[in-house]
PDB file of N, CA and C in Angstrom:
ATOM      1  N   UNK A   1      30.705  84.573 107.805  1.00  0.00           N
ATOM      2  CA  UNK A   1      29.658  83.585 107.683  1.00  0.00           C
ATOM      3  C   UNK A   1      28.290  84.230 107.953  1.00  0.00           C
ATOM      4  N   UNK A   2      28.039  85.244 108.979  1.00  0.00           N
ATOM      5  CA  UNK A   2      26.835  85.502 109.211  1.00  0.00           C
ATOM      6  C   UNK A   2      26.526  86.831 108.209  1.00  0.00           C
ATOM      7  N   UNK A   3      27.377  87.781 107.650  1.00  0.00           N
ATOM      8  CA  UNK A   3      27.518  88.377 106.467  1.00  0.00           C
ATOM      9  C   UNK A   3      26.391  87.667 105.347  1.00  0.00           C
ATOM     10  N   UNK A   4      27.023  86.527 104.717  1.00  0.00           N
ATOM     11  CA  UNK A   4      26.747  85.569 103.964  1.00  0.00           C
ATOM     12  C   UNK A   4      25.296  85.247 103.895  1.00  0.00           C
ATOM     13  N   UNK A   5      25.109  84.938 105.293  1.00  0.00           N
ATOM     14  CA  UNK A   5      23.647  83.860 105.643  1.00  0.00           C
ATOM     15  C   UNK A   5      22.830  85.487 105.690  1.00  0.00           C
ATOM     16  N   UNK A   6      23.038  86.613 106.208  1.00  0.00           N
ATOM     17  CA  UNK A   6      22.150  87.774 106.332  1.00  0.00           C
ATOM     18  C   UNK A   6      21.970  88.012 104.953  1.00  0.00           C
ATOM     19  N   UNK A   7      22.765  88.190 103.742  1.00  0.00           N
ATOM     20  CA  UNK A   7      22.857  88.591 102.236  1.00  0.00           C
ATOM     21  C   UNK A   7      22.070  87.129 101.694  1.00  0.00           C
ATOM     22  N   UNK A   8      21.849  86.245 101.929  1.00  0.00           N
ATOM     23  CA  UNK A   8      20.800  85.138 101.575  1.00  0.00           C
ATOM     24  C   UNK A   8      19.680  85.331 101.968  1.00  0.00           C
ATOM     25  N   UNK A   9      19.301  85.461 103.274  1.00  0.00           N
ATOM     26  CA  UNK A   9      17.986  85.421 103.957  1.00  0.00           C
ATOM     27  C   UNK A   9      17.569  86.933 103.341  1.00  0.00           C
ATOM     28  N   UNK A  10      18.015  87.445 103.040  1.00  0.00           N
ATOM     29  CA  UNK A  10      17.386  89.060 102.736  1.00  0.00           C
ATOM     30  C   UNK A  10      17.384  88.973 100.851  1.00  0.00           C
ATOM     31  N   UNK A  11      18.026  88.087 100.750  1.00  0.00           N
ATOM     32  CA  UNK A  11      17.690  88.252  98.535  1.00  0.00           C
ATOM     33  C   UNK A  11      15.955  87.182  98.742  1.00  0.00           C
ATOM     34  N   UNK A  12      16.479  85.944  99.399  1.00  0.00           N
ATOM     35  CA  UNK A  12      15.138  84.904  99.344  1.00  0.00           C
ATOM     36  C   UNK A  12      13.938  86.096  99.836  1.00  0.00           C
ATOM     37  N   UNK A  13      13.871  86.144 100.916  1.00  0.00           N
ATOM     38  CA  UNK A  13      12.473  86.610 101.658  1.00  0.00           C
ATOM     39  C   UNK A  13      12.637  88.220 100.879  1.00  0.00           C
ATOM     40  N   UNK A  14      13.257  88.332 100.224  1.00  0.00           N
ATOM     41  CA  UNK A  14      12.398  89.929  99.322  1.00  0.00           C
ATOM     42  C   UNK A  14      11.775  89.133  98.220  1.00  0.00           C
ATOM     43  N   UNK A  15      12.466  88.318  97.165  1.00  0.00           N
ATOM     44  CA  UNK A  15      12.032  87.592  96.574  1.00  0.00           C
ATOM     45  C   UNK A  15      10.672  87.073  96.325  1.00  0.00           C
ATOM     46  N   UNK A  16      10.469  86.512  98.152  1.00  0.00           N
ATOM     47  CA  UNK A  16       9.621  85.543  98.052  1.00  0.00           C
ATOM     48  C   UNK A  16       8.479  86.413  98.530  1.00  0.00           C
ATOM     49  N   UNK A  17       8.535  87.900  99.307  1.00  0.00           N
ATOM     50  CA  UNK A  17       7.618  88.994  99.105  1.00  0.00           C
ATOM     51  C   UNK A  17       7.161  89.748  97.676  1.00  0.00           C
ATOM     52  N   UNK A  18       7.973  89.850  97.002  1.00  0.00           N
ATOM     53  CA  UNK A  18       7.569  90.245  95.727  1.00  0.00           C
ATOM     54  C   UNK A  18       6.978  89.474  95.032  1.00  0.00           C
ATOM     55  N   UNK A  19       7.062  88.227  94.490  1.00  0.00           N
ATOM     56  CA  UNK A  19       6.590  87.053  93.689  1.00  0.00           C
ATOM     57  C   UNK A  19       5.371  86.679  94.806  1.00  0.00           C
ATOM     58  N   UNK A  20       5.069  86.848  95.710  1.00  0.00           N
ATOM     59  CA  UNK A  20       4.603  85.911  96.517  1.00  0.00           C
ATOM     60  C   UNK A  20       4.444  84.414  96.081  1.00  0.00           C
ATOM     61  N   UNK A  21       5.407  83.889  96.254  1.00  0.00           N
ATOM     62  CA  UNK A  21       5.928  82.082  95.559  1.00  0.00           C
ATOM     63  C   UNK A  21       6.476  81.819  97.271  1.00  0.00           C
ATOM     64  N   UNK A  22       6.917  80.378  96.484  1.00  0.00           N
ATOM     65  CA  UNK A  22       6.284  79.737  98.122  1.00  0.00           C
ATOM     66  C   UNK A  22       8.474  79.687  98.521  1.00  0.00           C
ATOM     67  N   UNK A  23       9.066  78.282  98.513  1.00  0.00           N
ATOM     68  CA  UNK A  23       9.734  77.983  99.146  1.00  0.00           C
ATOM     69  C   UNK A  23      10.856  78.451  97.318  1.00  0.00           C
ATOM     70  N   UNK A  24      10.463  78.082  96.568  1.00  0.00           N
ATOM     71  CA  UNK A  24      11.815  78.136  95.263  1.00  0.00           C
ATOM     72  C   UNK A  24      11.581  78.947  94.809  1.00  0.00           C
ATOM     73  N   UNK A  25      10.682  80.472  95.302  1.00  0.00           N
ATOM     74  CA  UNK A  25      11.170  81.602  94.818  1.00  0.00           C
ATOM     75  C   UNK A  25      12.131  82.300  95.902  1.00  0.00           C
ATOM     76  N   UNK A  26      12.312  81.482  96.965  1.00  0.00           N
ATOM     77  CA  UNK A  26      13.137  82.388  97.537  1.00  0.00           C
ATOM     78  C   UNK A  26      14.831  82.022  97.341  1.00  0.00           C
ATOM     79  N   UNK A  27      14.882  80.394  97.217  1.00  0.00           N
ATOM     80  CA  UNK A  27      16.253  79.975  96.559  1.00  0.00           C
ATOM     81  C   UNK A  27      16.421  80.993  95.506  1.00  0.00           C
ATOM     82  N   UNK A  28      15.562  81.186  94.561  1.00  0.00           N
ATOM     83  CA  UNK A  28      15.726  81.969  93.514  1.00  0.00           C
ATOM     84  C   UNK A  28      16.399  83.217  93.975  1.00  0.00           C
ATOM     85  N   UNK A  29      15.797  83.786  94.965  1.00  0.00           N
ATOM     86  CA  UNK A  29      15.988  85.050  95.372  1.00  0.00           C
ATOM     87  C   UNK A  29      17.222  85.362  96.267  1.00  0.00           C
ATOM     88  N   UNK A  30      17.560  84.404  97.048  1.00  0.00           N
ATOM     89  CA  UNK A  30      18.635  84.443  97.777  1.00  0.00           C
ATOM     90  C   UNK A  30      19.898  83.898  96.920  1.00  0.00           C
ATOM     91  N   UNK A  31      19.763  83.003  95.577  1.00  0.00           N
ATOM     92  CA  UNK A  31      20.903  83.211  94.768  1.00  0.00           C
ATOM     93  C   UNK A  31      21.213  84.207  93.938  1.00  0.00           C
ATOM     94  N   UNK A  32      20.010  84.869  93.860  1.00  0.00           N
ATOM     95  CA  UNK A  32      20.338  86.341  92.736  1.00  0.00           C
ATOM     96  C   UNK A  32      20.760  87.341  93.519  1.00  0.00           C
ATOM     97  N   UNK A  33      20.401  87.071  94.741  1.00  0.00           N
ATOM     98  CA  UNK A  33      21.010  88.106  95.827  1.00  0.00           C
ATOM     99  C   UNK A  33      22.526  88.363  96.193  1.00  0.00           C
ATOM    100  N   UNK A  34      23.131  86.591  96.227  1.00  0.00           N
ATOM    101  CA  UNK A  34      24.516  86.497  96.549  1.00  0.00           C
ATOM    102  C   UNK A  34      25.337  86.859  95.263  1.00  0.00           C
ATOM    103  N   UNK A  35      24.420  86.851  93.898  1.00  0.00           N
ATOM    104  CA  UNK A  35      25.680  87.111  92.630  1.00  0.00           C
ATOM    105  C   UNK A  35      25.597  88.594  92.394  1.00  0.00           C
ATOM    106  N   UNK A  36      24.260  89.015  93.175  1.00  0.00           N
ATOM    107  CA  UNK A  36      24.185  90.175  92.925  1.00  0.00           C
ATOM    108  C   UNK A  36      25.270  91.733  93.793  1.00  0.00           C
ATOM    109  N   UNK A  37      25.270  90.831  95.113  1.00  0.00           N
ATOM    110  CA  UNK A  37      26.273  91.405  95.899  1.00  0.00           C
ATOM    111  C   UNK A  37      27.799  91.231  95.762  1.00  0.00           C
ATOM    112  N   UNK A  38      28.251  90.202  95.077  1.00  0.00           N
ATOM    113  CA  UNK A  38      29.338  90.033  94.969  1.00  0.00           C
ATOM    114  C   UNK A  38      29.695  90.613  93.716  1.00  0.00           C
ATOM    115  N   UNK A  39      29.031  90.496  92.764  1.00  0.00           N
ATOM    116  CA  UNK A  39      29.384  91.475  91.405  1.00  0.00           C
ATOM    117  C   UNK A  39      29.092  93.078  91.984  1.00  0.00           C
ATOM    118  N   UNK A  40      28.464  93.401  92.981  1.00  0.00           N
ATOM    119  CA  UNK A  40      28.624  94.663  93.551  1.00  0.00           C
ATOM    120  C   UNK A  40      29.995  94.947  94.448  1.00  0.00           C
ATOM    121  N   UNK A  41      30.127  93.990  94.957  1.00  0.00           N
ATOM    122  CA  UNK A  41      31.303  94.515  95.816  1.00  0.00           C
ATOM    123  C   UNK A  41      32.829  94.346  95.214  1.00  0.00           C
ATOM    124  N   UNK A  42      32.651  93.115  93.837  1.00  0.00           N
ATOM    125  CA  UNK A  42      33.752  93.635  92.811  1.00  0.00           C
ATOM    126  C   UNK A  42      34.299  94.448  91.967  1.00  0.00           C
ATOM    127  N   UNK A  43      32.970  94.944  91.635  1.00  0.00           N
ATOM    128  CA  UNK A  43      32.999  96.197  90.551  1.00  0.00           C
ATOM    129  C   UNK A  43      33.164  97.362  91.511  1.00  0.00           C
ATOM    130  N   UNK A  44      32.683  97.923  92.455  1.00  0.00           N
ATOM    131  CA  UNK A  44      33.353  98.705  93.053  1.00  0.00           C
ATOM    132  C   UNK A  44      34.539  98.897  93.520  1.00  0.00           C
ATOM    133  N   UNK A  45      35.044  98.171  94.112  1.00  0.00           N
ATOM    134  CA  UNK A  45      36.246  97.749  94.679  1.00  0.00           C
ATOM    135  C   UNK A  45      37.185  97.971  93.259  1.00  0.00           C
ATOM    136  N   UNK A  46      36.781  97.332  92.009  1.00  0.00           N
ATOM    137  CA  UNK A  46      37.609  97.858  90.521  1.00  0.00           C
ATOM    138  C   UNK A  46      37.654  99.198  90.764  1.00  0.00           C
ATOM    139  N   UNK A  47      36.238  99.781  90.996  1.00  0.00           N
ATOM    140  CA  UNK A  47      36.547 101.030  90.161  1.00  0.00           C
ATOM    141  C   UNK A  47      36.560 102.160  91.417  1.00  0.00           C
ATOM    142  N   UNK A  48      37.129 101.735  92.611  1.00  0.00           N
ATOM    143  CA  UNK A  48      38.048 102.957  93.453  1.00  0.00           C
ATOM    144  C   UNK A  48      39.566 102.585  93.388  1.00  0.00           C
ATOM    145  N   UNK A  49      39.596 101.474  92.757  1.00  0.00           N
ATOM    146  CA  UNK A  49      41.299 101.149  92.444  1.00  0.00           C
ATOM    147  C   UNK A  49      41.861 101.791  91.250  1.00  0.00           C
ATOM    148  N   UNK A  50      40.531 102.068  90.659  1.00  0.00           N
ATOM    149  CA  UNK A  50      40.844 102.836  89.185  1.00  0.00           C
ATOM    150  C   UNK A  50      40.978 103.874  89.348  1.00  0.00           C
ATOM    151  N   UNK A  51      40.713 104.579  90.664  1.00  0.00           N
ATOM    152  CA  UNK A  51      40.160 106.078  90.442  1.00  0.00           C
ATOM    153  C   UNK A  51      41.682 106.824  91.221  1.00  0.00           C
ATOM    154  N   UNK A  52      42.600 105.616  91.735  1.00  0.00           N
ATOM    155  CA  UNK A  52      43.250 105.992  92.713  1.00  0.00           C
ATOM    156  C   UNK A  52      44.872 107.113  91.332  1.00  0.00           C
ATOM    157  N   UNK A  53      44.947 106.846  90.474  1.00  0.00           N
ATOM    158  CA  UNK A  53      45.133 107.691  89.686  1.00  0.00           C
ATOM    159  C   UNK A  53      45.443 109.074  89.487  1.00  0.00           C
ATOM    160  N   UNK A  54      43.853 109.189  89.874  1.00  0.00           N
ATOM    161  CA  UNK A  54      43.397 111.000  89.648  1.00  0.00           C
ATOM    162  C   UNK A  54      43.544 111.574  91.539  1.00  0.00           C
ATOM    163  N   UNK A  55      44.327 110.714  92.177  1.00  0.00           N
ATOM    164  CA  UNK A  55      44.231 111.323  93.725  1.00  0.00           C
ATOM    165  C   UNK A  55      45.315 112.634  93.621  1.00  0.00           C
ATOM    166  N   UNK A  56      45.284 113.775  94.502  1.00  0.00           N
ATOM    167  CA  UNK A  56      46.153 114.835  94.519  1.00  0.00           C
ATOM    168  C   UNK A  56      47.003 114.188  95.437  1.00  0.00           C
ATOM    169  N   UNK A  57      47.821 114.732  95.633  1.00  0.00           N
ATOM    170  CA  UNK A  57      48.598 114.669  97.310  1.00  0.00           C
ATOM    171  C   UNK A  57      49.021 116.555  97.602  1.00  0.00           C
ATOM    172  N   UNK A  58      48.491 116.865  98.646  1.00  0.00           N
ATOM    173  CA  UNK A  58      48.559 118.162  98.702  1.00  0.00           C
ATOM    174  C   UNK A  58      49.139 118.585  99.830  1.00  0.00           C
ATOM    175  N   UNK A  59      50.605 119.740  99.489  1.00  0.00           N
ATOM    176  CA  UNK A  59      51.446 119.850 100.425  1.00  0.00           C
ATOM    177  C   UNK A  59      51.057 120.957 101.134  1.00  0.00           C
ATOM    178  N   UNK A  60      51.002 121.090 102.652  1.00  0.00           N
ATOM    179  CA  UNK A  60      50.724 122.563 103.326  1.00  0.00           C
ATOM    180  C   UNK A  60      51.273 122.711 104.169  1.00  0.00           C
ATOM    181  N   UNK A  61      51.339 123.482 104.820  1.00  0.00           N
ATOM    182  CA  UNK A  61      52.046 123.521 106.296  1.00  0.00           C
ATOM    183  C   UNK A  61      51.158 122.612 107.465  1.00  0.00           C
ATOM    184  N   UNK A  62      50.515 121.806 107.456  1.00  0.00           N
ATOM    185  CA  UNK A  62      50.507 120.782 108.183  1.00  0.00           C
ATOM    186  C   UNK A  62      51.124 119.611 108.150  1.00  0.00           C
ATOM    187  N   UNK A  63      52.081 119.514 106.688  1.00  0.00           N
ATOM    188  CA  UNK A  63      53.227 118.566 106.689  1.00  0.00           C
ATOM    189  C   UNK A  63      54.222 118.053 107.338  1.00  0.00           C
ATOM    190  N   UNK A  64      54.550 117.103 108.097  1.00  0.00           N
ATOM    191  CA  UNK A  64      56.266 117.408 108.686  1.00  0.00           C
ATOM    192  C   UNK A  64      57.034 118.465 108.001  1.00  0.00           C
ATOM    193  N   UNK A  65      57.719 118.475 108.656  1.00  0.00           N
ATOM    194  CA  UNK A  65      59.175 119.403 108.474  1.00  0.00           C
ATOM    195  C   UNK A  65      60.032 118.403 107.697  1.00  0.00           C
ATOM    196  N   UNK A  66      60.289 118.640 106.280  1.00  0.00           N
ATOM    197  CA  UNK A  66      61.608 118.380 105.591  1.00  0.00           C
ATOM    198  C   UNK A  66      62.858 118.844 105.715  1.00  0.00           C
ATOM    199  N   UNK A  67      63.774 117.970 106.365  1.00  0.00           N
ATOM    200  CA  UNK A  67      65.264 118.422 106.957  1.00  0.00           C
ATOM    201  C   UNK A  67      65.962 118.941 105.637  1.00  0.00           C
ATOM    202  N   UNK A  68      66.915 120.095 106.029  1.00  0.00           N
ATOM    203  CA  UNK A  68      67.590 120.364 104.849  1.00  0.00           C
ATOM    204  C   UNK A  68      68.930 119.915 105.288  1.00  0.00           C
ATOM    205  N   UNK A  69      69.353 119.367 104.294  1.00  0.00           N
ATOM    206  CA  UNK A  69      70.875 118.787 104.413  1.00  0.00           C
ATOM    207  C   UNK A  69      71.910 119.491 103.503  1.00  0.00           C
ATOM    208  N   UNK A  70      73.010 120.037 104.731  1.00  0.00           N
ATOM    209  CA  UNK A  70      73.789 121.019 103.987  1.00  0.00           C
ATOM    210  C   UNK A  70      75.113 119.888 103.704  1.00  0.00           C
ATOM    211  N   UNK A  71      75.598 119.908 102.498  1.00  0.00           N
ATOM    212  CA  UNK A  71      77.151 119.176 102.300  1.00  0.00           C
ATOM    213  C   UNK A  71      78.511 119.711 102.718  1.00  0.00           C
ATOM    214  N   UNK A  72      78.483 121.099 102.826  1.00  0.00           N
ATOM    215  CA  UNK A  72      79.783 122.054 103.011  1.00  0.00           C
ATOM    216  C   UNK A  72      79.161 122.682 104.459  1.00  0.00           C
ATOM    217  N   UNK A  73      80.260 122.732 105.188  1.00  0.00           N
ATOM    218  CA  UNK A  73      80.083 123.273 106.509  1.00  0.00           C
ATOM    219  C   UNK A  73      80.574 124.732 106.217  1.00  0.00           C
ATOM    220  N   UNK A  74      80.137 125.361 106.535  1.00  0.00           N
ATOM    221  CA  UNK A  74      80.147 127.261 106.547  1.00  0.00           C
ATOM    222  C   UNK A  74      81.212 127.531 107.949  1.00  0.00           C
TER     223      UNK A  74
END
């Protein structure tokens, strides 16, 4: 909730600094703010899910130890 109300109060009052307009440039500004952050934090969120793909997984000797399992007893 306070996320929310901080990402409003900060789209209006830039808004309403840039335009210098009085009280409905900042509605203006604090709704272009909230579609603006949320189409930001969707499209990113897409596109590190996209990227997860091209990840390595890289084996070294800081790995556990893989047990070897023998079938025939010697």
């Amino acid at each position: 909730m306070l996320t929310a109300l901080i990402i409003l109060g900060a789209g209006g009052g830039l808004c309403v600094t840039i335009t210098g307009g009085g009280w409905k440039a900042g509605v203006i500004g604090a709704f272009l703010g909230g579609i603006l952050t949320c189409l930001a934090m969707g499209i990113t969120s897409w596109w590190l899910i996209g990227l997860q793909r091209y990840k390595n997984e890289i084996h070294g000797p800081w790995d556990p130890a893989r047990p070897i399992i023998r079938r025939h007893w010697d």
